[in-house]
PDB file of N, CA and C in Angstrom:
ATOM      1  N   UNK A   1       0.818  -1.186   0.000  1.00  0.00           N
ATOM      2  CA  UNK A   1       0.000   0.000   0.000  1.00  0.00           C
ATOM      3  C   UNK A   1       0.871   1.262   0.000  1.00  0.00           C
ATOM      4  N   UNK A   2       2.079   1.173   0.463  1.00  0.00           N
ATOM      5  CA  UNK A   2       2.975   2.231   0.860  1.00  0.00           C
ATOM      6  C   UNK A   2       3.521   2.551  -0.744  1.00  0.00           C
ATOM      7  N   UNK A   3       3.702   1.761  -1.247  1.00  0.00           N
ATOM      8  CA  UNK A   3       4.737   2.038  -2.738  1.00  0.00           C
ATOM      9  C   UNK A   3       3.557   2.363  -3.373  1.00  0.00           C
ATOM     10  N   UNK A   4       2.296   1.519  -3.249  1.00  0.00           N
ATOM     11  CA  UNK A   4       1.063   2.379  -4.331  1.00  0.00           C
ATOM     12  C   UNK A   4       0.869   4.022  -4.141  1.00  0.00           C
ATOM     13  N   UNK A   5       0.644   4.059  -2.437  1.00  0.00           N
ATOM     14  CA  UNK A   5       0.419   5.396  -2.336  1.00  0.00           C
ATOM     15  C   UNK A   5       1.652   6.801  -2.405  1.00  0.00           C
ATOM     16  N   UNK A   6       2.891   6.004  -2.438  1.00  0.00           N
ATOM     17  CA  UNK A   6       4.053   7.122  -3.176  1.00  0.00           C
ATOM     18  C   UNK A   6       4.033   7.465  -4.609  1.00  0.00           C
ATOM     19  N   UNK A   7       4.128   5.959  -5.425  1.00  0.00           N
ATOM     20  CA  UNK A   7       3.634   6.182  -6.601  1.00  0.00           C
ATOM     21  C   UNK A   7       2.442   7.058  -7.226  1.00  0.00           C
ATOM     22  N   UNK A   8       1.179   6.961  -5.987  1.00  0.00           N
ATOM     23  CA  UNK A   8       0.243   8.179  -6.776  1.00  0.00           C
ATOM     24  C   UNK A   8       0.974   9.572  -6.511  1.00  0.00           C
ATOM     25  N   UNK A   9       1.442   9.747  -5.628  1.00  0.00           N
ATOM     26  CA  UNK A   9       1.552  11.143  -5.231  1.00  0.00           C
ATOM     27  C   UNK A   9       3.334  11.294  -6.204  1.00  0.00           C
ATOM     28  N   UNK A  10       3.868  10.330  -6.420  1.00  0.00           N
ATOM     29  CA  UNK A  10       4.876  11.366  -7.205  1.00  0.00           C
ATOM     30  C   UNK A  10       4.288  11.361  -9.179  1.00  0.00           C
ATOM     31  N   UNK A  11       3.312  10.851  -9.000  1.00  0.00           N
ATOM     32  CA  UNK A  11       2.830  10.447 -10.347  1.00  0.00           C
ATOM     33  C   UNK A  11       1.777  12.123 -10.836  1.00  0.00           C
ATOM     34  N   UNK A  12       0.473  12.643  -9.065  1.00  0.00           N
ATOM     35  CA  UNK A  12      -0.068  13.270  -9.083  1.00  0.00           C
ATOM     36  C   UNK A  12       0.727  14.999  -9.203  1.00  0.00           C
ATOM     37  N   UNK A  13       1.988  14.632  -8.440  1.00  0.00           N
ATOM     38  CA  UNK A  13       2.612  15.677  -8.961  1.00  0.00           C
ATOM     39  C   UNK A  13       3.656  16.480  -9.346  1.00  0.00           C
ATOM     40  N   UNK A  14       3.455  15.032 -10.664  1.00  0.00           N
ATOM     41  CA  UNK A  14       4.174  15.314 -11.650  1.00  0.00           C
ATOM     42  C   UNK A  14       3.033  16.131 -12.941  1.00  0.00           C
ATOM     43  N   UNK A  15       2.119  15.514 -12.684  1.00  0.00           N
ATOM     44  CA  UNK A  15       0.559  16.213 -13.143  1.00  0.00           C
ATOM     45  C   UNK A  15       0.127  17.340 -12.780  1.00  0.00           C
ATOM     46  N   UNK A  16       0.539  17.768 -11.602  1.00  0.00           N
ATOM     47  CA  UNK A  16       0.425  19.439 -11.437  1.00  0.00           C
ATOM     48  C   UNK A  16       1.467  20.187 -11.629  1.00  0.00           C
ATOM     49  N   UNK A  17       2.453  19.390 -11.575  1.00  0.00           N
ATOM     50  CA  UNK A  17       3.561  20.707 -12.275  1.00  0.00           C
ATOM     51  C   UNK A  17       3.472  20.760 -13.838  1.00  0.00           C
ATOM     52  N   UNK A  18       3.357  19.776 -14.258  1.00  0.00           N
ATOM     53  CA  UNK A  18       3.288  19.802 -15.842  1.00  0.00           C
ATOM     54  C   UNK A  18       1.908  19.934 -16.864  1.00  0.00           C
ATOM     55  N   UNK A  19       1.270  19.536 -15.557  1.00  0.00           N
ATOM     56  CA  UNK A  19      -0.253  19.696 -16.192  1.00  0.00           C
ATOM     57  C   UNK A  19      -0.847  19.060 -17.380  1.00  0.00           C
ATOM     58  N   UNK A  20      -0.189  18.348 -17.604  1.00  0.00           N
ATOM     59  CA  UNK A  20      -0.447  17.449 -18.998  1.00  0.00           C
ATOM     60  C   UNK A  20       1.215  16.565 -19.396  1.00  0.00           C
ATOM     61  N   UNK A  21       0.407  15.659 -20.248  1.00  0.00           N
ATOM     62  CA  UNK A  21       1.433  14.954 -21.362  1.00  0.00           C
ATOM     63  C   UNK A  21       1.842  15.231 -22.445  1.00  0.00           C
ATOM     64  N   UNK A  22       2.889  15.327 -22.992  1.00  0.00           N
ATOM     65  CA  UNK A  22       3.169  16.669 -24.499  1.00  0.00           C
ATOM     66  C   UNK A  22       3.600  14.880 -24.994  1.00  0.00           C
ATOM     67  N   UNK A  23       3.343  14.926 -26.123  1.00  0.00           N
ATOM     68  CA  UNK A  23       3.599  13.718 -27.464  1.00  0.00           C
ATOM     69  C   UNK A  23       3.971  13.730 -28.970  1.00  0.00           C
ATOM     70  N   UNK A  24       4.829  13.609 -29.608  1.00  0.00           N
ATOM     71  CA  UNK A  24       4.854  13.476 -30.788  1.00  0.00           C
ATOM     72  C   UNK A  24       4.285  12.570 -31.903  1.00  0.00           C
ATOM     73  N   UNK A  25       3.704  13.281 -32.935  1.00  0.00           N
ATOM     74  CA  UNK A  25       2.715  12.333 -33.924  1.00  0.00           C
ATOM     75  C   UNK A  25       3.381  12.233 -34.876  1.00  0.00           C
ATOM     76  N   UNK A  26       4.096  11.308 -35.770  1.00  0.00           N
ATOM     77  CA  UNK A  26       4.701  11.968 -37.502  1.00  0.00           C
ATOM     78  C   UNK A  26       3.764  11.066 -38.093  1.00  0.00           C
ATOM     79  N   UNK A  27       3.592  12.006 -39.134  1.00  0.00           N
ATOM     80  CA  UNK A  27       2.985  11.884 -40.575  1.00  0.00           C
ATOM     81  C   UNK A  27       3.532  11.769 -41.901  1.00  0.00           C
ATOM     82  N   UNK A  28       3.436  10.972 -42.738  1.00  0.00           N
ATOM     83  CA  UNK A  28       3.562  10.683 -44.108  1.00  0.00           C
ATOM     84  C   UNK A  28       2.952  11.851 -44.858  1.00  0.00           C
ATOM     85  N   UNK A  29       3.340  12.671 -45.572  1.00  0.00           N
ATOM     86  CA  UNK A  29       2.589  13.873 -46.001  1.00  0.00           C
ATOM     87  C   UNK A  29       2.473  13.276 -47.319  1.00  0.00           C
ATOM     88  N   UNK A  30       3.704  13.265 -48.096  1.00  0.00           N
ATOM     89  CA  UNK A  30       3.957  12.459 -49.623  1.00  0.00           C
ATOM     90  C   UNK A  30       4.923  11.178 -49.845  1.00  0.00           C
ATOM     91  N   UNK A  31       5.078  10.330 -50.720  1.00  0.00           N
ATOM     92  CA  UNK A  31       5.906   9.265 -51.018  1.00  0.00           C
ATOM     93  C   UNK A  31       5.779   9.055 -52.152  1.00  0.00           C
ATOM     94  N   UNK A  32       7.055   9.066 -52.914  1.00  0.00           N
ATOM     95  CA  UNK A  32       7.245   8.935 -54.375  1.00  0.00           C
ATOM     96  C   UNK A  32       8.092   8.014 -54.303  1.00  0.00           C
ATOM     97  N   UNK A  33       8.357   6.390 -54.447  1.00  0.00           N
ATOM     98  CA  UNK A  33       9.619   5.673 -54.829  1.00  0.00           C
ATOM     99  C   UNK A  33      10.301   5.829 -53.263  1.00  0.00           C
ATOM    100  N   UNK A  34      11.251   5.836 -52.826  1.00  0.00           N
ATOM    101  CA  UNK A  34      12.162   5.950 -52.031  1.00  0.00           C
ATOM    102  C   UNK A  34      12.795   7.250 -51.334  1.00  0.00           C
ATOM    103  N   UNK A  35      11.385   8.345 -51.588  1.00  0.00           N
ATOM    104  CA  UNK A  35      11.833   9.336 -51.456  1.00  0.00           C
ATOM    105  C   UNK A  35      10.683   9.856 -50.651  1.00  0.00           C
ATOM    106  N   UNK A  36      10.478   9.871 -49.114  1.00  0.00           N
ATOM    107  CA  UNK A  36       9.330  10.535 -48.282  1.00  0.00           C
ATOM    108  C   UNK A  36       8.982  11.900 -47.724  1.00  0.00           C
ATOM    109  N   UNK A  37       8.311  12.282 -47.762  1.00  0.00           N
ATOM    110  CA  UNK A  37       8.089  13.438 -46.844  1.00  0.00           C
ATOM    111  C   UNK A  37       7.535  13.435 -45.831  1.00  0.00           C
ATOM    112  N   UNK A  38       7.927  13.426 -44.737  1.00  0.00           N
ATOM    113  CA  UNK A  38       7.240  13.648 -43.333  1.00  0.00           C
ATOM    114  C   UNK A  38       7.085  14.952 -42.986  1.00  0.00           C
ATOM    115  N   UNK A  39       6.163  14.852 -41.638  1.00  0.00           N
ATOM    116  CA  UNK A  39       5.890  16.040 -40.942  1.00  0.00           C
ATOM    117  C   UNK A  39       5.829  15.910 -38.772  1.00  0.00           C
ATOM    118  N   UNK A  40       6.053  16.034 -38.433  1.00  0.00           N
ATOM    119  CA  UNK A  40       6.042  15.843 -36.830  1.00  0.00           C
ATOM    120  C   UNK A  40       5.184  16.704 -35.710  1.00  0.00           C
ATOM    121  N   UNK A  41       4.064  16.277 -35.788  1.00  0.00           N
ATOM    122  CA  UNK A  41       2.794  17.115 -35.267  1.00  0.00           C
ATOM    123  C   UNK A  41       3.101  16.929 -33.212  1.00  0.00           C
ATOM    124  N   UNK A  42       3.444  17.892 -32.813  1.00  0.00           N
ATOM    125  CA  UNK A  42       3.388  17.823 -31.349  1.00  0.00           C
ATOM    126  C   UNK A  42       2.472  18.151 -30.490  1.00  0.00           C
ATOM    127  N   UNK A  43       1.160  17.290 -29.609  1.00  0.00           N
ATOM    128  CA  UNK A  43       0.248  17.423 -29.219  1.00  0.00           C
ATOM    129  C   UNK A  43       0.258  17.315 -28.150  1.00  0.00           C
ATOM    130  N   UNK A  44      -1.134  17.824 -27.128  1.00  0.00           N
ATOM    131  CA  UNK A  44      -0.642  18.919 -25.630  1.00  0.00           C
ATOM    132  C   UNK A  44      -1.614  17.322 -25.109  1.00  0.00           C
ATOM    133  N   UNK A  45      -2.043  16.492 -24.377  1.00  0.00           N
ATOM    134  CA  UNK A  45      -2.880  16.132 -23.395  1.00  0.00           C
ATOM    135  C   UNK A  45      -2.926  16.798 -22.080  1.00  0.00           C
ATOM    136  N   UNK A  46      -3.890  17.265 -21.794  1.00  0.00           N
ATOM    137  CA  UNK A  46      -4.345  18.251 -20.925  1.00  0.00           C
ATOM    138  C   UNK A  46      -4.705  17.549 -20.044  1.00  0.00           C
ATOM    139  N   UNK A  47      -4.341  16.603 -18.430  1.00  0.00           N
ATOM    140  CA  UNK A  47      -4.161  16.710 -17.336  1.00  0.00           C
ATOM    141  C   UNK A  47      -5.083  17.871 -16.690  1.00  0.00           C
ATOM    142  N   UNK A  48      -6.769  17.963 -16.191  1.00  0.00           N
ATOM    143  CA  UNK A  48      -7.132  18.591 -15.298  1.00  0.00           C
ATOM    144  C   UNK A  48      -6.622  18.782 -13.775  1.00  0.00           C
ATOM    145  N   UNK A  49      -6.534  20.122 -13.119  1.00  0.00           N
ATOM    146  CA  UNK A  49      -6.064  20.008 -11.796  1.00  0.00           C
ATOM    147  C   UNK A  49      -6.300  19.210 -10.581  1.00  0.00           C
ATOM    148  N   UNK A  50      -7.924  19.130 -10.897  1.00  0.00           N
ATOM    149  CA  UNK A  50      -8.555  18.058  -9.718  1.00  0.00           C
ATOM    150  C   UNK A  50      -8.092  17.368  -9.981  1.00  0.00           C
ATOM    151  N   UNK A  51      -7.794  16.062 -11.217  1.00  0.00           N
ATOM    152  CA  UNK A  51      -7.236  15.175 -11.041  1.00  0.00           C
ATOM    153  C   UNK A  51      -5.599  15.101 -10.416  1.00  0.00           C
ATOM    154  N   UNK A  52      -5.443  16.094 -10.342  1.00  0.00           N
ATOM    155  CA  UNK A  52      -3.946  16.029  -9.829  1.00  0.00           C
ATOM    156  C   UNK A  52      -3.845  15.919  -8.346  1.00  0.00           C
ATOM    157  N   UNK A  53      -4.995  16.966  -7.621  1.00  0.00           N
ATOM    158  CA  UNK A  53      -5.486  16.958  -6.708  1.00  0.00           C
ATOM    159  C   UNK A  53      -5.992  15.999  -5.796  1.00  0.00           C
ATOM    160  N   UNK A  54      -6.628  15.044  -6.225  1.00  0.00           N
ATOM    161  CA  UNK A  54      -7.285  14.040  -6.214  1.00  0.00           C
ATOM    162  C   UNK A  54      -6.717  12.808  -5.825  1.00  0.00           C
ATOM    163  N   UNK A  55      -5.483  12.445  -6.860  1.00  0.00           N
ATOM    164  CA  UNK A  55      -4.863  11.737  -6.795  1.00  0.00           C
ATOM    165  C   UNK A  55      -3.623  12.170  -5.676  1.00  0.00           C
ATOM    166  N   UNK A  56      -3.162  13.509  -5.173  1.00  0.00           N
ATOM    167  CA  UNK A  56      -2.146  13.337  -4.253  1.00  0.00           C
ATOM    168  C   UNK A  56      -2.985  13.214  -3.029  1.00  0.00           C
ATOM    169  N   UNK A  57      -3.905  13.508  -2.534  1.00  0.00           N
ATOM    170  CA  UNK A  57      -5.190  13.367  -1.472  1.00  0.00           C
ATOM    171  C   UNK A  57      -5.358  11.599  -0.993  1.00  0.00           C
ATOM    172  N   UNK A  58      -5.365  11.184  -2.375  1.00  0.00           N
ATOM    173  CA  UNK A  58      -5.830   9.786  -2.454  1.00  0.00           C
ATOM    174  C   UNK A  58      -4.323   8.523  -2.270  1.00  0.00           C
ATOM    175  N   UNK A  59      -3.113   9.545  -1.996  1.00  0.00           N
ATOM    176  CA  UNK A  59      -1.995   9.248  -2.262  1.00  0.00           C
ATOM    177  C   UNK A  59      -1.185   8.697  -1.054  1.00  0.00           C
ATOM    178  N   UNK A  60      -1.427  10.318  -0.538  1.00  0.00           N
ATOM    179  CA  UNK A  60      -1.499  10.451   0.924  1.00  0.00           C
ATOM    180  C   UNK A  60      -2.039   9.916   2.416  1.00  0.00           C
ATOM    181  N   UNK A  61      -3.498   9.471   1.778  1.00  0.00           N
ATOM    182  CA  UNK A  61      -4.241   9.002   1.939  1.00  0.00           C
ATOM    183  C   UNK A  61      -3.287   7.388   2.547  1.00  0.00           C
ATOM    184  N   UNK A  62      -3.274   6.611   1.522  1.00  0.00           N
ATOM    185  CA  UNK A  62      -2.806   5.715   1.289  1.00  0.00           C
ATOM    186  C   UNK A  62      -1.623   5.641   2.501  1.00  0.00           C
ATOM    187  N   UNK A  63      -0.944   6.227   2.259  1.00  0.00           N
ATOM    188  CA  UNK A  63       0.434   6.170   2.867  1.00  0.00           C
ATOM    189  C   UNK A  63       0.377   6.815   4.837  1.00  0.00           C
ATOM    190  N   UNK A  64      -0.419   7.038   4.615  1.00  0.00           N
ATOM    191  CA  UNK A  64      -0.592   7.700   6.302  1.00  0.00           C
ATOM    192  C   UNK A  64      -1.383   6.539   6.832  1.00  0.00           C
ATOM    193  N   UNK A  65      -2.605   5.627   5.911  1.00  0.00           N
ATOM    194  CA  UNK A  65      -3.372   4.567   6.330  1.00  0.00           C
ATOM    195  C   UNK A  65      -2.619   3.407   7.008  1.00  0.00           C
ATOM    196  N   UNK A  66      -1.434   3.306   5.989  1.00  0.00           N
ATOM    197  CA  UNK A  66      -0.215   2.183   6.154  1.00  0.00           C
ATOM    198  C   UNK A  66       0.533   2.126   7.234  1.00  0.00           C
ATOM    199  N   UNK A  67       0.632   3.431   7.594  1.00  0.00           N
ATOM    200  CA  UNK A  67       2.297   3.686   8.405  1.00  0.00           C
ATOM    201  C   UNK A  67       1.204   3.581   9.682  1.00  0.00           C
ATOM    202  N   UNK A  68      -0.239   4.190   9.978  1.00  0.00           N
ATOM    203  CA  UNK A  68      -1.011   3.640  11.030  1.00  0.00           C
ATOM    204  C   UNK A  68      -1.291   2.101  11.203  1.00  0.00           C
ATOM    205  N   UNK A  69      -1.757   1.668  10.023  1.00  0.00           N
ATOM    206  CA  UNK A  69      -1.946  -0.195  10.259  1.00  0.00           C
ATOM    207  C   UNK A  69      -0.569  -0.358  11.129  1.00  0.00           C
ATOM    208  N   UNK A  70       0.567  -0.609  10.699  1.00  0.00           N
ATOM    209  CA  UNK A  70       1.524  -0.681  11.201  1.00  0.00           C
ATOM    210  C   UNK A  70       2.103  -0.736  12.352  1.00  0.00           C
ATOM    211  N   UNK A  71       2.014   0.480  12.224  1.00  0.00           N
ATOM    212  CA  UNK A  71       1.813   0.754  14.573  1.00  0.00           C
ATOM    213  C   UNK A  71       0.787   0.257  15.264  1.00  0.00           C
ATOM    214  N   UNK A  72       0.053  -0.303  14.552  1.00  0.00           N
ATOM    215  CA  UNK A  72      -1.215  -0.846  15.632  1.00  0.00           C
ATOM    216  C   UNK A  72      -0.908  -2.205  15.430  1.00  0.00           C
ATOM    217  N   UNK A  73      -0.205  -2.682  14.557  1.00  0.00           N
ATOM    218  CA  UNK A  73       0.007  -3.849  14.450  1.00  0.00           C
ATOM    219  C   UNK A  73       1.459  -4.748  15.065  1.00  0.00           C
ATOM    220  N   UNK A  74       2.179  -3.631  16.192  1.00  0.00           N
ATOM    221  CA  UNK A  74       3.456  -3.328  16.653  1.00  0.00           C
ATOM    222  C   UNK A  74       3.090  -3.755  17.949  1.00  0.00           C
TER     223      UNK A  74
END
């Protein structure tokens, strides 16, 4: 539970600092014989804040639940 709930929270914010996923698309524009033309389209995925939110809450969550099981289980 401990590595899930670090993993959300360095995952959640990495999502609020960056706020999205940036990606590259290439395209075939023309092709004649052995001779191509490409093009390299770079597109934004947009990451909402709540979800960033959400997920370090839910992260945290996690990881404070654990480190209590723990001690009660001591």
């Amino acid at each position: 539970m401990k590595l899930i709930g670090l993993l959300l929270v360095l995952l959640s914010g990495i999502s609020l600092i960056y706020g999205g996923i940036q990606y590259q698309q290439r395209h075939t524009v023309a092709q004649i014989g052995d001779l191509k033309a490409t093009t390299t389209e770079t597109k934004h995925l947009e990451i909402p804040p709540v979800v960033g939110v959400v997920g370090l809450i839910a992260g945290l969550g996690l990881i404070l639940m654990d480190s209590r099981r723990s001690s009660i289980t001591r």
